[in-house]
C-alpha atoms as a PDB file:
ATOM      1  CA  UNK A   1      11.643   0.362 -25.029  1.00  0.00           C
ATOM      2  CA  UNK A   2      10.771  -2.200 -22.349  1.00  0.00           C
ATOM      3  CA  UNK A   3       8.986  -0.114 -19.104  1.00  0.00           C
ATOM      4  CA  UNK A   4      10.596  -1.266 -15.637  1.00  0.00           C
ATOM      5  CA  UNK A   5       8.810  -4.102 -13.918  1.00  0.00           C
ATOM      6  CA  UNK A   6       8.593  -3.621  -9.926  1.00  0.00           C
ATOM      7  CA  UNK A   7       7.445  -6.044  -7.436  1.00  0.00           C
ATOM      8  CA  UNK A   8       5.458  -4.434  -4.429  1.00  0.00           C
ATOM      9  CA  UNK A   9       3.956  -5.011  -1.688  1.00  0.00           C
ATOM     10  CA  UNK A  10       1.340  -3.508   0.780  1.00  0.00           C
ATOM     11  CA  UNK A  11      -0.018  -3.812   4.324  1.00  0.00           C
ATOM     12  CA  UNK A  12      -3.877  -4.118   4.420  1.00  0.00           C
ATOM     13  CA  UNK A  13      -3.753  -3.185   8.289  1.00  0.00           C
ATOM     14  CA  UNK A  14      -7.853  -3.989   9.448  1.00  0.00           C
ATOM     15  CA  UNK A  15      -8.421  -2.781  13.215  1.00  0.00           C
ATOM     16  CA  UNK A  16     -11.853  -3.067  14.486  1.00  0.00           C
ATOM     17  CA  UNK A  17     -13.293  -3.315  11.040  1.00  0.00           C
ATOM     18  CA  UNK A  18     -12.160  -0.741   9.333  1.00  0.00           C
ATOM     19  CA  UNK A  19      -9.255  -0.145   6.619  1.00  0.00           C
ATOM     20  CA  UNK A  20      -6.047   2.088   6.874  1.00  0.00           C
ATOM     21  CA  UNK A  21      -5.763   4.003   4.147  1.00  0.00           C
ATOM     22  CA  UNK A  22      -2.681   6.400   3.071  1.00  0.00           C
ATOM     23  CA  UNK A  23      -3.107   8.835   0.715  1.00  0.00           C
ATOM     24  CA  UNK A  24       0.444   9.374  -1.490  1.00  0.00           C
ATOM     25  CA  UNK A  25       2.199  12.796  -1.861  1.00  0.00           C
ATOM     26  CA  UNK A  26       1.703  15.222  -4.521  1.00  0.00           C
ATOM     27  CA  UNK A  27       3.458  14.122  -7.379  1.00  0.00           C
ATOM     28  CA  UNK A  28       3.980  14.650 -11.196  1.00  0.00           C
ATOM     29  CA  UNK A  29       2.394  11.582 -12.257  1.00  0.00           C
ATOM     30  CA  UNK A  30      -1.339  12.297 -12.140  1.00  0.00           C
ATOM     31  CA  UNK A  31      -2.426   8.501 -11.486  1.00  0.00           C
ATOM     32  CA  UNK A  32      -0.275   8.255  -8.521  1.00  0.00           C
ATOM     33  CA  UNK A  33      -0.303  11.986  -7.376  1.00  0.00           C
ATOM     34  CA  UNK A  34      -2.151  12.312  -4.013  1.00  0.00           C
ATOM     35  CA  UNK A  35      -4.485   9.198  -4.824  1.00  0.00           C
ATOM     36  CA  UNK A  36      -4.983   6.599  -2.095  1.00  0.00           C
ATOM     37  CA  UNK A  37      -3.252   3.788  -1.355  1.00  0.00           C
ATOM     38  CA  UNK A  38      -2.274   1.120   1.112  1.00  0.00           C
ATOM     39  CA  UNK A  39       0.937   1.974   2.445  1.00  0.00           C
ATOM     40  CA  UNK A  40       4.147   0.054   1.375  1.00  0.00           C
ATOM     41  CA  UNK A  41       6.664   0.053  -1.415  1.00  0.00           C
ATOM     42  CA  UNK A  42       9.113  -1.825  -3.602  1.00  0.00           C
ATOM     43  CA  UNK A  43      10.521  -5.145  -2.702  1.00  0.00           C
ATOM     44  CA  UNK A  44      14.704  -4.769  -2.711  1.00  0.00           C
ATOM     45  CA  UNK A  45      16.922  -7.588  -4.539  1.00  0.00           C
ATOM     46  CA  UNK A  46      17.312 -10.209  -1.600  1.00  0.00           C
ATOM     47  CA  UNK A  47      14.526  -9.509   0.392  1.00  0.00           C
ATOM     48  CA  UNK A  48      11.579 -11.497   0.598  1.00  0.00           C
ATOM     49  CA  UNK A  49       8.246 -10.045   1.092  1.00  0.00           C
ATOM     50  CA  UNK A  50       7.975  -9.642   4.507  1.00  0.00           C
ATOM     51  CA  UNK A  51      11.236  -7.875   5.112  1.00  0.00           C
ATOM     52  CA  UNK A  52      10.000  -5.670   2.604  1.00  0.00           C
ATOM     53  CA  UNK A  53       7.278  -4.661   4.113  1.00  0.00           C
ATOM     54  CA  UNK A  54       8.753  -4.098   7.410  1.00  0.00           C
ATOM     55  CA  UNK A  55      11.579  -1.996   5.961  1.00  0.00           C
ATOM     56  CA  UNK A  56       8.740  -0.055   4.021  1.00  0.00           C
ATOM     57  CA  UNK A  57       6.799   0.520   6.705  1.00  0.00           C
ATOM     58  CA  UNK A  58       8.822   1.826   9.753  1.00  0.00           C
ATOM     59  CA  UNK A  59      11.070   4.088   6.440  1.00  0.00           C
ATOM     60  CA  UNK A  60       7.257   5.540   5.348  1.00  0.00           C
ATOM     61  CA  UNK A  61       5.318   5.630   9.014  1.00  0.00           C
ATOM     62  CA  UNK A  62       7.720   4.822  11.817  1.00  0.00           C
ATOM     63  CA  UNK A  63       5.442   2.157  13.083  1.00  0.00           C
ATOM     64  CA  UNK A  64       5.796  -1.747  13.657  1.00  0.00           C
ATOM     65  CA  UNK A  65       3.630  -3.925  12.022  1.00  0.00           C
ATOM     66  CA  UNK A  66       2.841  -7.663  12.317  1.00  0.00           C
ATOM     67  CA  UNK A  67       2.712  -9.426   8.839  1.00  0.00           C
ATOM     68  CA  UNK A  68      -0.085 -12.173   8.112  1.00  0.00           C
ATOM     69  CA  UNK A  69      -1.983 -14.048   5.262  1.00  0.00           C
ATOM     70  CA  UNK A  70      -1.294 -13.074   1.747  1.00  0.00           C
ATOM     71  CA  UNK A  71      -4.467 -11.596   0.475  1.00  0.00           C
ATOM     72  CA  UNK A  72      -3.306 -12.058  -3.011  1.00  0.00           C
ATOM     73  CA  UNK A  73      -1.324 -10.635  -6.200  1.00  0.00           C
ATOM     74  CA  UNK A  74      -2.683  -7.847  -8.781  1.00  0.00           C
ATOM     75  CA  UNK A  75      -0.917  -6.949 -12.127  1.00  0.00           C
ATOM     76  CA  UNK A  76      -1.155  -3.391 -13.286  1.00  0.00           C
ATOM     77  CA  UNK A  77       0.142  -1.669 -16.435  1.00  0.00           C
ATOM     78  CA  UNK A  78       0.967   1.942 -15.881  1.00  0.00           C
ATOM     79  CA  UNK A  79       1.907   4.684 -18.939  1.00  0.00           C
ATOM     80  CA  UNK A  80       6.140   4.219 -17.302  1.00  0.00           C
ATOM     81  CA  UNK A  81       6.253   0.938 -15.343  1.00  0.00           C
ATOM     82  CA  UNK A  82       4.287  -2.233 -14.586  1.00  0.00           C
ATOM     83  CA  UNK A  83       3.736  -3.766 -10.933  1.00  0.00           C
ATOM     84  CA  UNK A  84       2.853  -7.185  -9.190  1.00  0.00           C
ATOM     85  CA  UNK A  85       1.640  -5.624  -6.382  1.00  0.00           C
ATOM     86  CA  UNK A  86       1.266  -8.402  -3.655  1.00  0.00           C
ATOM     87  CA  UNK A  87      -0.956  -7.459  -0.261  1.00  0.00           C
ATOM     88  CA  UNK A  88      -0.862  -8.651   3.803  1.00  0.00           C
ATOM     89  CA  UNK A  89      -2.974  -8.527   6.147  1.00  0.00           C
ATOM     90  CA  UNK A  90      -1.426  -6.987   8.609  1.00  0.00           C
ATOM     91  CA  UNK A  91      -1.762  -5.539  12.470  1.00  0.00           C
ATOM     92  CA  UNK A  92       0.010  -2.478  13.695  1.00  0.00           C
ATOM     93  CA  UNK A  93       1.742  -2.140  16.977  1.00  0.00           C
ATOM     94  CA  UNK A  94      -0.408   0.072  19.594  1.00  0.00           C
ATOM     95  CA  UNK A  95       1.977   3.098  18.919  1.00  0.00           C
ATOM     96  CA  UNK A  96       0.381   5.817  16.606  1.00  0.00           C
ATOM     97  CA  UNK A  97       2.402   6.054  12.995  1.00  0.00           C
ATOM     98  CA  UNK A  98       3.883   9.167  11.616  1.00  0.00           C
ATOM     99  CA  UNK A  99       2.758  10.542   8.097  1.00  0.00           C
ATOM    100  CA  UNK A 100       6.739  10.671   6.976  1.00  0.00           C
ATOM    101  CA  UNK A 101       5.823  10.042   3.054  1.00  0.00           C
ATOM    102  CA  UNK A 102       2.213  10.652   3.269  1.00  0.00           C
ATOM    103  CA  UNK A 103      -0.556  13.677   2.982  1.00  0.00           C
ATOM    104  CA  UNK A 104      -3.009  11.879   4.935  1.00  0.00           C
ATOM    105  CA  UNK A 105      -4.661   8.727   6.549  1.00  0.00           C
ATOM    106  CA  UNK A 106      -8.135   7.638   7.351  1.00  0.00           C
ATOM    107  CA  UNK A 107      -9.524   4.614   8.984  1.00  0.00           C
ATOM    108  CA  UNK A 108     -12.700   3.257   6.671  1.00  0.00           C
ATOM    109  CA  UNK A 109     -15.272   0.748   7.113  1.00  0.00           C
ATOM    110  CA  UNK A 110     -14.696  -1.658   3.425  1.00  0.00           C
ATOM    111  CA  UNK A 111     -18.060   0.000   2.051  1.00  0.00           C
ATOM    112  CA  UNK A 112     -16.829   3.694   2.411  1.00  0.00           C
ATOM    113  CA  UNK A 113     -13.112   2.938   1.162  1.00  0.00           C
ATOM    114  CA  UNK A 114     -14.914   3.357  -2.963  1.00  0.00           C
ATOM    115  CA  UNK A 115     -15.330   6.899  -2.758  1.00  0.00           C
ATOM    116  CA  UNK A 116     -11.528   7.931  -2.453  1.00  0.00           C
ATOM    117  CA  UNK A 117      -9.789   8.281  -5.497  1.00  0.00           C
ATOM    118  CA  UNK A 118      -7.393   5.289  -5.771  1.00  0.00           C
ATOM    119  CA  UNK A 119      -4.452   4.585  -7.867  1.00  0.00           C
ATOM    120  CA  UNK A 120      -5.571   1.945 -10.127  1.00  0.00           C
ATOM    121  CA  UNK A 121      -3.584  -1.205  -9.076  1.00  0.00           C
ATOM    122  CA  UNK A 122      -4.659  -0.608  -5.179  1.00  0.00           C
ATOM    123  CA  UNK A 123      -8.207  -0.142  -6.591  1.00  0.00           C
ATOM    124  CA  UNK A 124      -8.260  -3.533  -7.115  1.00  0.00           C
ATOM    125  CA  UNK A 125      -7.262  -4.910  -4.438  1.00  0.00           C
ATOM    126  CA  UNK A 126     -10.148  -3.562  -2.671  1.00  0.00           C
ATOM    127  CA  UNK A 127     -11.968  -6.322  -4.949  1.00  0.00           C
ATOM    128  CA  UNK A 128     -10.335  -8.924  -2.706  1.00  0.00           C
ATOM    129  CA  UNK A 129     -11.410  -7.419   0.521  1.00  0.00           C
END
């Protein structure tokens, strides 16, 4: 049986040099339960990227955020599904978010973002950072 494809996208969101970083909810699936990731979500049929990722963003946080340069496109194979997972760089509005479909956040410098436990296809983004 084929696994689902999904296309995603994320919002690398850099303030004063460091990194926002969500980690997911507790889930079944161990390589995406409560691992880190940056925050964002599916892309819906007739929506291009950045709608997508403003829709994902105020659903998951409540919070504006200003879309810019595409850092680039990763490909990951998981055990159920595959992903093109396709990250911004973006800038949030001066209003604090809301954890509405997360456990946690943290603000990191690029050299201390390795030491969280990441799913695998936002692990490599971090290469391209």
């Amino acid at each position: 049986m084929e696994k689902k494809h999904f296309d995603v996208v994320c919002a690398v969101v850099c303030e004063d040099g460091k990194y926002l970083c969500m980690q997911r909810l507790r889930s079944r699936k161990s390589y995406e339960s409560e691992r880190w990731e940056f925050p964002g979500g599916k892309v819906k049929e007739g929506e291009n990227d950045y709608e997508a990722l403003i829709r994902e963003i105020k659903e998951e946080m409540d919070w504006d955020i200003f879309v810019g340069r595409k850092i680039g496109t990763i490909e990951h194979d998981y055990p159920d599904y595959t992903i093109s997972l396709t990250a911004y760089l973006c800038r949030g509005s001066k209003e604090a978010f809301k954890l509405l479909s997360h456990l946690d956040a943290k603000w990191l410098p690029r050299e201390k973002m390795d030491v969280l436990s990441w799913t695998e296809a936002d692990r490599k983004l971090l290469e391209m950072l």
